[in-house]
PDB file of N, CA and C in Angstrom:
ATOM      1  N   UNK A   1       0.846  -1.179   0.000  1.00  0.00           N
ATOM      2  CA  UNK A   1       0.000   0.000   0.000  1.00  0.00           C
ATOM      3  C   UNK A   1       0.889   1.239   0.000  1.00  0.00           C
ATOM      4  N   UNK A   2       0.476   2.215  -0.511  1.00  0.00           N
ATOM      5  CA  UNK A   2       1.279   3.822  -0.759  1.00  0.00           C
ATOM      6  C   UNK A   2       1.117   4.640   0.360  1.00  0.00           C
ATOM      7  N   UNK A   3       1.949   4.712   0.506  1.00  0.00           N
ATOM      8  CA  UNK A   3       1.872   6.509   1.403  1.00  0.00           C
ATOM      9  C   UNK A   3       1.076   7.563   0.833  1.00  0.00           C
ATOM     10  N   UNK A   4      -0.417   8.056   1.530  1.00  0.00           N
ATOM     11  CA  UNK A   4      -0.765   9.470   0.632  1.00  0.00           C
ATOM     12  C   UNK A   4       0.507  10.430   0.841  1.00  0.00           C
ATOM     13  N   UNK A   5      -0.084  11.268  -0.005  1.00  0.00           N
ATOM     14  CA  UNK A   5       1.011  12.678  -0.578  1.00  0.00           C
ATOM     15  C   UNK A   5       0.942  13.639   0.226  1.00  0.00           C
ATOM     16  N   UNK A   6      -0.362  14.021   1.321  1.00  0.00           N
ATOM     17  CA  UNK A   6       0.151  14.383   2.472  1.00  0.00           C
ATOM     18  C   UNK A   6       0.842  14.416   3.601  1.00  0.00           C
ATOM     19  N   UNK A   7       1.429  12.950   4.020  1.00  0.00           N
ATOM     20  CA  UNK A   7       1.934  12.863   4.765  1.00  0.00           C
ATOM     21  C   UNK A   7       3.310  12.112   4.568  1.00  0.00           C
ATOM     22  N   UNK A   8       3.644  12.545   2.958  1.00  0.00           N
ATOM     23  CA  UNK A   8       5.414  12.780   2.707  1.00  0.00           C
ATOM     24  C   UNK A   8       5.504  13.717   2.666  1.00  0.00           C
ATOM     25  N   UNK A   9       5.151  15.346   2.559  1.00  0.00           N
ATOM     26  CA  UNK A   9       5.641  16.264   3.067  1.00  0.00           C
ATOM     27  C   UNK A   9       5.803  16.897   4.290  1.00  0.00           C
ATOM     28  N   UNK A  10       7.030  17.021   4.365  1.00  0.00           N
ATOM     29  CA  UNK A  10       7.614  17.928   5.960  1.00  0.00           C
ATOM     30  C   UNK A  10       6.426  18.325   7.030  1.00  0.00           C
ATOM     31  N   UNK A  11       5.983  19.698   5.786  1.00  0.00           N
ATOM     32  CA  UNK A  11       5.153  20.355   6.417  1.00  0.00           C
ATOM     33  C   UNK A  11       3.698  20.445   6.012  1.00  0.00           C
ATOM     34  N   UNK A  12       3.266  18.895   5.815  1.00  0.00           N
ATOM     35  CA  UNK A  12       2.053  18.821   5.814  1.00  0.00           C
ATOM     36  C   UNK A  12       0.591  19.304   7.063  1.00  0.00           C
ATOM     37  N   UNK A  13       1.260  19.126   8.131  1.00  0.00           N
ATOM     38  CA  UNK A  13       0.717  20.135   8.877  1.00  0.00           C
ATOM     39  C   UNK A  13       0.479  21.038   9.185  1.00  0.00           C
ATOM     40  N   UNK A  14       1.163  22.011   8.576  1.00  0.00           N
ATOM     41  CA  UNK A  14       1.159  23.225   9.164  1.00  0.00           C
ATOM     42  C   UNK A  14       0.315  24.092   8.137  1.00  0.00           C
ATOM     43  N   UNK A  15      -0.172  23.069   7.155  1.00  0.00           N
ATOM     44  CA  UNK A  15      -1.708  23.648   6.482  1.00  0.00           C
ATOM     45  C   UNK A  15      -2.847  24.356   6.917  1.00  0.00           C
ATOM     46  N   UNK A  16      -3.583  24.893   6.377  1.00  0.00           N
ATOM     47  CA  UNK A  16      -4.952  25.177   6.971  1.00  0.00           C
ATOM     48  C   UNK A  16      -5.743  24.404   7.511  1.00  0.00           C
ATOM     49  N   UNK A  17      -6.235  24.809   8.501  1.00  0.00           N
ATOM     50  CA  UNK A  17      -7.408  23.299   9.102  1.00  0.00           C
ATOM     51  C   UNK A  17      -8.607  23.876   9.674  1.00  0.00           C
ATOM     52  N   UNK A  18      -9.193  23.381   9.540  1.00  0.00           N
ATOM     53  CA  UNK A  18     -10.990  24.116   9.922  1.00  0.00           C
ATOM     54  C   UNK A  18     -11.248  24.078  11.708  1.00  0.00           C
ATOM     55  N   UNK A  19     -10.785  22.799  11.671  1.00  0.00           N
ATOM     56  CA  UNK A  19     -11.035  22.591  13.132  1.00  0.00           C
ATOM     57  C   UNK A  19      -9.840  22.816  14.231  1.00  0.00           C
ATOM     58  N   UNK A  20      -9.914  23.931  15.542  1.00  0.00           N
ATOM     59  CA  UNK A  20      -8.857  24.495  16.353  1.00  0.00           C
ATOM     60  C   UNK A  20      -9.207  23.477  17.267  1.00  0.00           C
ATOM     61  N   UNK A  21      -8.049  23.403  17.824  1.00  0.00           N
ATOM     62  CA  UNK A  21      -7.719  22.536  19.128  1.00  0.00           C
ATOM     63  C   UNK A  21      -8.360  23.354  20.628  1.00  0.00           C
ATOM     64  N   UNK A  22      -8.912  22.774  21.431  1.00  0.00           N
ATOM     65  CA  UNK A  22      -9.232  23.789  22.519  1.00  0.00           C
ATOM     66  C   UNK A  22      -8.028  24.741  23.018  1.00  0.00           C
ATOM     67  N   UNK A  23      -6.724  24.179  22.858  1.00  0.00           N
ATOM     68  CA  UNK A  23      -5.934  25.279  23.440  1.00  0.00           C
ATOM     69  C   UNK A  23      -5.876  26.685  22.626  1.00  0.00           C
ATOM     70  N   UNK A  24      -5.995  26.526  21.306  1.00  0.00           N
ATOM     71  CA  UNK A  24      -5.816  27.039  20.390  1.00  0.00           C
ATOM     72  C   UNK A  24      -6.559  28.163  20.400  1.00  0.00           C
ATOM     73  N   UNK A  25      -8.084  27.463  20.635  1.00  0.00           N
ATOM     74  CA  UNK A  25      -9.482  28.430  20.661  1.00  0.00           C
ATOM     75  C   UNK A  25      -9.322  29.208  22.108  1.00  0.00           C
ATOM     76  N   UNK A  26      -8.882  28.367  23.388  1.00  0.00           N
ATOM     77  CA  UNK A  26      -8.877  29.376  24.658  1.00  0.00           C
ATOM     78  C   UNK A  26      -7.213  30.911  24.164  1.00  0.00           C
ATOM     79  N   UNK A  27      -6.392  30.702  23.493  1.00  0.00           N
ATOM     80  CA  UNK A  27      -5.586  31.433  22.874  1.00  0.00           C
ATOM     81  C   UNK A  27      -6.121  32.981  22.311  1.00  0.00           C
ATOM     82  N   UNK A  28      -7.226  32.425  21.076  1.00  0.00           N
ATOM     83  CA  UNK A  28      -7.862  32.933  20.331  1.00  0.00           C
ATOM     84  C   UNK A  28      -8.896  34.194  21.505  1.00  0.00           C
ATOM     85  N   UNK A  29      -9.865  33.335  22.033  1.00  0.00           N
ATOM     86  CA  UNK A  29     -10.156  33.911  23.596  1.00  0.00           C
ATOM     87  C   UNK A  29     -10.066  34.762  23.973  1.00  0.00           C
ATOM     88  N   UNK A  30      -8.690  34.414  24.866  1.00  0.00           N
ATOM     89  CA  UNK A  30      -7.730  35.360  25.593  1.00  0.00           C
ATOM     90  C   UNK A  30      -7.322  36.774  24.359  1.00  0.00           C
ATOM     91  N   UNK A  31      -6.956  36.670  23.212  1.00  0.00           N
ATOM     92  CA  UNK A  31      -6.465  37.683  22.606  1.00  0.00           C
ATOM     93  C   UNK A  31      -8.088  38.814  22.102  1.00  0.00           C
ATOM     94  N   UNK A  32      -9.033  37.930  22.178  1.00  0.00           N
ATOM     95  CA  UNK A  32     -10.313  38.835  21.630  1.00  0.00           C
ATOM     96  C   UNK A  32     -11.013  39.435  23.763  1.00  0.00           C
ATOM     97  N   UNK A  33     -10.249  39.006  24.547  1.00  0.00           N
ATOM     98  CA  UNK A  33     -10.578  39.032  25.838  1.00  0.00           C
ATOM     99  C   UNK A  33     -12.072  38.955  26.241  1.00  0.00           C
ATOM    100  N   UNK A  34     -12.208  37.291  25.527  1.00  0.00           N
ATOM    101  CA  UNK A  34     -13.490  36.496  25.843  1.00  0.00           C
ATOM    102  C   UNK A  34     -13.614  35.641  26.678  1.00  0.00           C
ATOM    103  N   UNK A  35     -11.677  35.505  27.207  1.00  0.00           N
ATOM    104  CA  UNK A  35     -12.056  34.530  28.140  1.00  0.00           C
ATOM    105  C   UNK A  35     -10.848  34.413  29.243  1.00  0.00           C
ATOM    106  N   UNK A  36     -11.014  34.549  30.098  1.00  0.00           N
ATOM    107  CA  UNK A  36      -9.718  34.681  31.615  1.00  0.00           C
ATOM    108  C   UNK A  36      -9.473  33.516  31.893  1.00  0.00           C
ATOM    109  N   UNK A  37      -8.630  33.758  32.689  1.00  0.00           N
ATOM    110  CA  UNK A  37      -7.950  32.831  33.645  1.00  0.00           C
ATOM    111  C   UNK A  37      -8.702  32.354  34.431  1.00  0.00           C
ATOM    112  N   UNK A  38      -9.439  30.827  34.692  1.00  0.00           N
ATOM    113  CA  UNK A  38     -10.305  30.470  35.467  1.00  0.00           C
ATOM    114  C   UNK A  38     -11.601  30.231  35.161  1.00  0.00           C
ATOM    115  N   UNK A  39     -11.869  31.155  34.046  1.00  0.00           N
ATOM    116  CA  UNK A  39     -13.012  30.610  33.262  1.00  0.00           C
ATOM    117  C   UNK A  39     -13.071  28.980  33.264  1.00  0.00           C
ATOM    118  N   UNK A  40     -14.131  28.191  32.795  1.00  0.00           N
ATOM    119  CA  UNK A  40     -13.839  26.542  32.293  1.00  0.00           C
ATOM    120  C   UNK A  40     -13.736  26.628  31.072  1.00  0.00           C
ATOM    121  N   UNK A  41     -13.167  25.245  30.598  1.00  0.00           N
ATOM    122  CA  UNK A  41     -12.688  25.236  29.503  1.00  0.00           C
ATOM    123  C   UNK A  41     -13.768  24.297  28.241  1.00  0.00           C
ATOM    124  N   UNK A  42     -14.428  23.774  29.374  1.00  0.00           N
ATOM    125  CA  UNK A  42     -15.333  23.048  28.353  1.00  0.00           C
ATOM    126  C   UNK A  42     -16.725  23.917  28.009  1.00  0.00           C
ATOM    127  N   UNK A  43     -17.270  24.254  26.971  1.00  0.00           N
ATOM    128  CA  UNK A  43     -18.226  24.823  26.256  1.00  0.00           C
ATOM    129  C   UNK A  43     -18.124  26.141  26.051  1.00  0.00           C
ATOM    130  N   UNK A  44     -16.728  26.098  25.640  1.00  0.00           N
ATOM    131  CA  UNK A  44     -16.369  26.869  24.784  1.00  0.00           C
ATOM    132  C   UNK A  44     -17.116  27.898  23.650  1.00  0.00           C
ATOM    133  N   UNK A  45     -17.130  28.944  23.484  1.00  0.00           N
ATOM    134  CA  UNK A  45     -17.827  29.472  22.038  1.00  0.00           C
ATOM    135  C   UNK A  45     -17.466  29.214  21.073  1.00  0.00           C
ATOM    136  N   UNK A  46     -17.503  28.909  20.138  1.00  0.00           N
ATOM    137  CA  UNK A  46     -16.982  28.844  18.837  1.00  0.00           C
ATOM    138  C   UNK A  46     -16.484  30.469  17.979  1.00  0.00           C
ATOM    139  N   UNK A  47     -14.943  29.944  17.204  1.00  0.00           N
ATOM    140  CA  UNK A  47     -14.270  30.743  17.072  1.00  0.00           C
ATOM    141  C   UNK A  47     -13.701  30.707  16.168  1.00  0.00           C
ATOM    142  N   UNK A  48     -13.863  31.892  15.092  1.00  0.00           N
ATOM    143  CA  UNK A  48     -14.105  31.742  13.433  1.00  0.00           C
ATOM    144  C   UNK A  48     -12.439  31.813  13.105  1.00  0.00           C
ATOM    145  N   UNK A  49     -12.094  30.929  11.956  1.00  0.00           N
ATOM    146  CA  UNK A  49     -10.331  30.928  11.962  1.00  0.00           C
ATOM    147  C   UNK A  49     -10.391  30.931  10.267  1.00  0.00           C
ATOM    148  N   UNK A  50     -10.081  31.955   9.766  1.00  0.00           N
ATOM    149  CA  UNK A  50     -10.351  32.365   8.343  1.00  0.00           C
ATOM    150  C   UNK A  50      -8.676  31.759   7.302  1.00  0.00           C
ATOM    151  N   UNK A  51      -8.991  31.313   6.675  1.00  0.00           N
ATOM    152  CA  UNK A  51      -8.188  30.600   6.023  1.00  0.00           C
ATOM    153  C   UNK A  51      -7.222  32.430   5.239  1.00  0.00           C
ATOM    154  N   UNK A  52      -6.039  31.933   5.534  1.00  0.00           N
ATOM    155  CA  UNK A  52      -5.049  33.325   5.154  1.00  0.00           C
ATOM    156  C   UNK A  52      -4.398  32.780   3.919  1.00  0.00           C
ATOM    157  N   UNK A  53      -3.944  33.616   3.097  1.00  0.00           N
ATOM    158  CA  UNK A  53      -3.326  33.989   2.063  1.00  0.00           C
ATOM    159  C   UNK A  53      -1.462  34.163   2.361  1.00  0.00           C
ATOM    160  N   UNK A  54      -0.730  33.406   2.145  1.00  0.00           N
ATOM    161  CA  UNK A  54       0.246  33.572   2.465  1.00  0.00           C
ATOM    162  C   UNK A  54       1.056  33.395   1.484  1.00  0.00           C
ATOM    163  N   UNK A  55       1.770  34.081   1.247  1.00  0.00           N
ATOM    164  CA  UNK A  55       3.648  33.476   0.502  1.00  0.00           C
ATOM    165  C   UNK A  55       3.594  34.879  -0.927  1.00  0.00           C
ATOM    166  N   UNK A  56       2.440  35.429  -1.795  1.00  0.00           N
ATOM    167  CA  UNK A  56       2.174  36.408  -2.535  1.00  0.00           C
ATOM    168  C   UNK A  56       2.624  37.541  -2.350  1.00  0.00           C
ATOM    169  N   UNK A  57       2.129  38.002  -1.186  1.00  0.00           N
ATOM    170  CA  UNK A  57       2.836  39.606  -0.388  1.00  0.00           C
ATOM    171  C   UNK A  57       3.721  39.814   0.045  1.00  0.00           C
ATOM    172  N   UNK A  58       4.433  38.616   0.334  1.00  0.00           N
ATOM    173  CA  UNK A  58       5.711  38.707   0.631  1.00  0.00           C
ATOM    174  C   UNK A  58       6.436  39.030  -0.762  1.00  0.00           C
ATOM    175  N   UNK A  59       6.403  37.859  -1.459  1.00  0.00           N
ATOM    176  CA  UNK A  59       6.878  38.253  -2.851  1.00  0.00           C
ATOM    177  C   UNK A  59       7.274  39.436  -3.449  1.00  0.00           C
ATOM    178  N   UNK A  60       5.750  39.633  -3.371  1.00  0.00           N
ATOM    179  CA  UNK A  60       5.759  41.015  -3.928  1.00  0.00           C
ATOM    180  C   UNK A  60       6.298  41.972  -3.345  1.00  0.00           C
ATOM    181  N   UNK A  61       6.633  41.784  -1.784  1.00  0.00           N
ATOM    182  CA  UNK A  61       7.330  42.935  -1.258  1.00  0.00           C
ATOM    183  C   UNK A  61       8.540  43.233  -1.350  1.00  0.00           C
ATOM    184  N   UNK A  62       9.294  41.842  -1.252  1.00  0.00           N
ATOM    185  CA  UNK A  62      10.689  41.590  -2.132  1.00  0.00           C
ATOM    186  C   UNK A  62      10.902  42.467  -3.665  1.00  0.00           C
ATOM    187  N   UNK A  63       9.957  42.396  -4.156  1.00  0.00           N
ATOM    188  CA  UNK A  63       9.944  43.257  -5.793  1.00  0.00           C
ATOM    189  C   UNK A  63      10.236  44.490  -5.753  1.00  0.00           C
ATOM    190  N   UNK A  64       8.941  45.090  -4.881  1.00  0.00           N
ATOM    191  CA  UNK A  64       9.438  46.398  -4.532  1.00  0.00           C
ATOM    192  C   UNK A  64       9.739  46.651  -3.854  1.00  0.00           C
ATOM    193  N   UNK A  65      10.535  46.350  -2.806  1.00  0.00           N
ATOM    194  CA  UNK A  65      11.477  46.662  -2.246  1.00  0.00           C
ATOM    195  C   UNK A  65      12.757  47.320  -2.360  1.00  0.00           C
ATOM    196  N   UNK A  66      13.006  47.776  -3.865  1.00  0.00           N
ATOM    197  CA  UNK A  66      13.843  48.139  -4.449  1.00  0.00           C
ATOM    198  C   UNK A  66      15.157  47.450  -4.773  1.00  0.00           C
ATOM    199  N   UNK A  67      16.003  47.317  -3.612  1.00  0.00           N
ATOM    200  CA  UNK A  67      17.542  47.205  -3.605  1.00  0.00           C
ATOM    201  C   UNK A  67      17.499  45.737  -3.304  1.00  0.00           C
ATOM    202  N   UNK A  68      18.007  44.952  -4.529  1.00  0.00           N
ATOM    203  CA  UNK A  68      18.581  43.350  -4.110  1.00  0.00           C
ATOM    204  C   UNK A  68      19.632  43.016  -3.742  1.00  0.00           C
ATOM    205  N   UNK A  69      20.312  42.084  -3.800  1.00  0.00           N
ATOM    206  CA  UNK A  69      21.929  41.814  -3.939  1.00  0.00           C
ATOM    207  C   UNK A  69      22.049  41.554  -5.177  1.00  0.00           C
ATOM    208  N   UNK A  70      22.715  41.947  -6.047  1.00  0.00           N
ATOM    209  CA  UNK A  70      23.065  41.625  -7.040  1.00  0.00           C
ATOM    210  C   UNK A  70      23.393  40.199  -7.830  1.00  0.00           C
ATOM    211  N   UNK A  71      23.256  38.610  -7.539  1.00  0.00           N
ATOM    212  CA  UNK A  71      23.672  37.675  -8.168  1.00  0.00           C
ATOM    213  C   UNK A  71      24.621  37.757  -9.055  1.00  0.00           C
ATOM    214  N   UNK A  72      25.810  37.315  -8.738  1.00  0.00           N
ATOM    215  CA  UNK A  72      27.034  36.918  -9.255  1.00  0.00           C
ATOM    216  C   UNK A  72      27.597  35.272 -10.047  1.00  0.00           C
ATOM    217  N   UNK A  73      27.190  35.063 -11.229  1.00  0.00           N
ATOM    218  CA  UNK A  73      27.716  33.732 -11.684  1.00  0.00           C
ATOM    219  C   UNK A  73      28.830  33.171 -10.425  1.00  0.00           C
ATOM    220  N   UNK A  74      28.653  31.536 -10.707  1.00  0.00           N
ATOM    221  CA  UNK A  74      30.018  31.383  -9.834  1.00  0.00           C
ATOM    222  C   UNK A  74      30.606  30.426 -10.946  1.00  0.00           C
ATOM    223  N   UNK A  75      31.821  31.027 -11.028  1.00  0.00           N
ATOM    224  CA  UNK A  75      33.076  30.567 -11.880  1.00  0.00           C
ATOM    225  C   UNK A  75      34.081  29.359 -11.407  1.00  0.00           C
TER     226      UNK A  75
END
């Protein structure tokens, strides 16, 4: 039997995923200050995690950014 193709890459995890881990969501919480220290942890609210756009803007910021290093053949 084959290995799927997700789980020969490195960083197959560190994909998008719909579903947060409770630590994740009490994190989320704490930063929208929905939820303290001592609160419980079970029944939780649900907590919207929007799939991001990554690796483009960077790019592009590299572009204009103006000044590169120059690339030099190597001889």
């Amino acid at each position: 039997m084959s290995v799927d193709r997700s789980l020969k890459v490195k960083g197959a995890l560190s994909r998008h995923r719909n579903v947060l881990s409770r630590a994740e969501r009490v994190e989320v919480l704490q930063e929208e200050e929905r939820w303290q220290e001592g609160d419980p942890v079970l029944g939780l609210p649900k907590v919207a995690h929007r799939k991001t756009h990554a690796g483009k803007k960077e790019a592009e910021k590299k572009e204009e950014g103006g000044e590169q290093p120059a690339v030099t053949p190597a001889t």
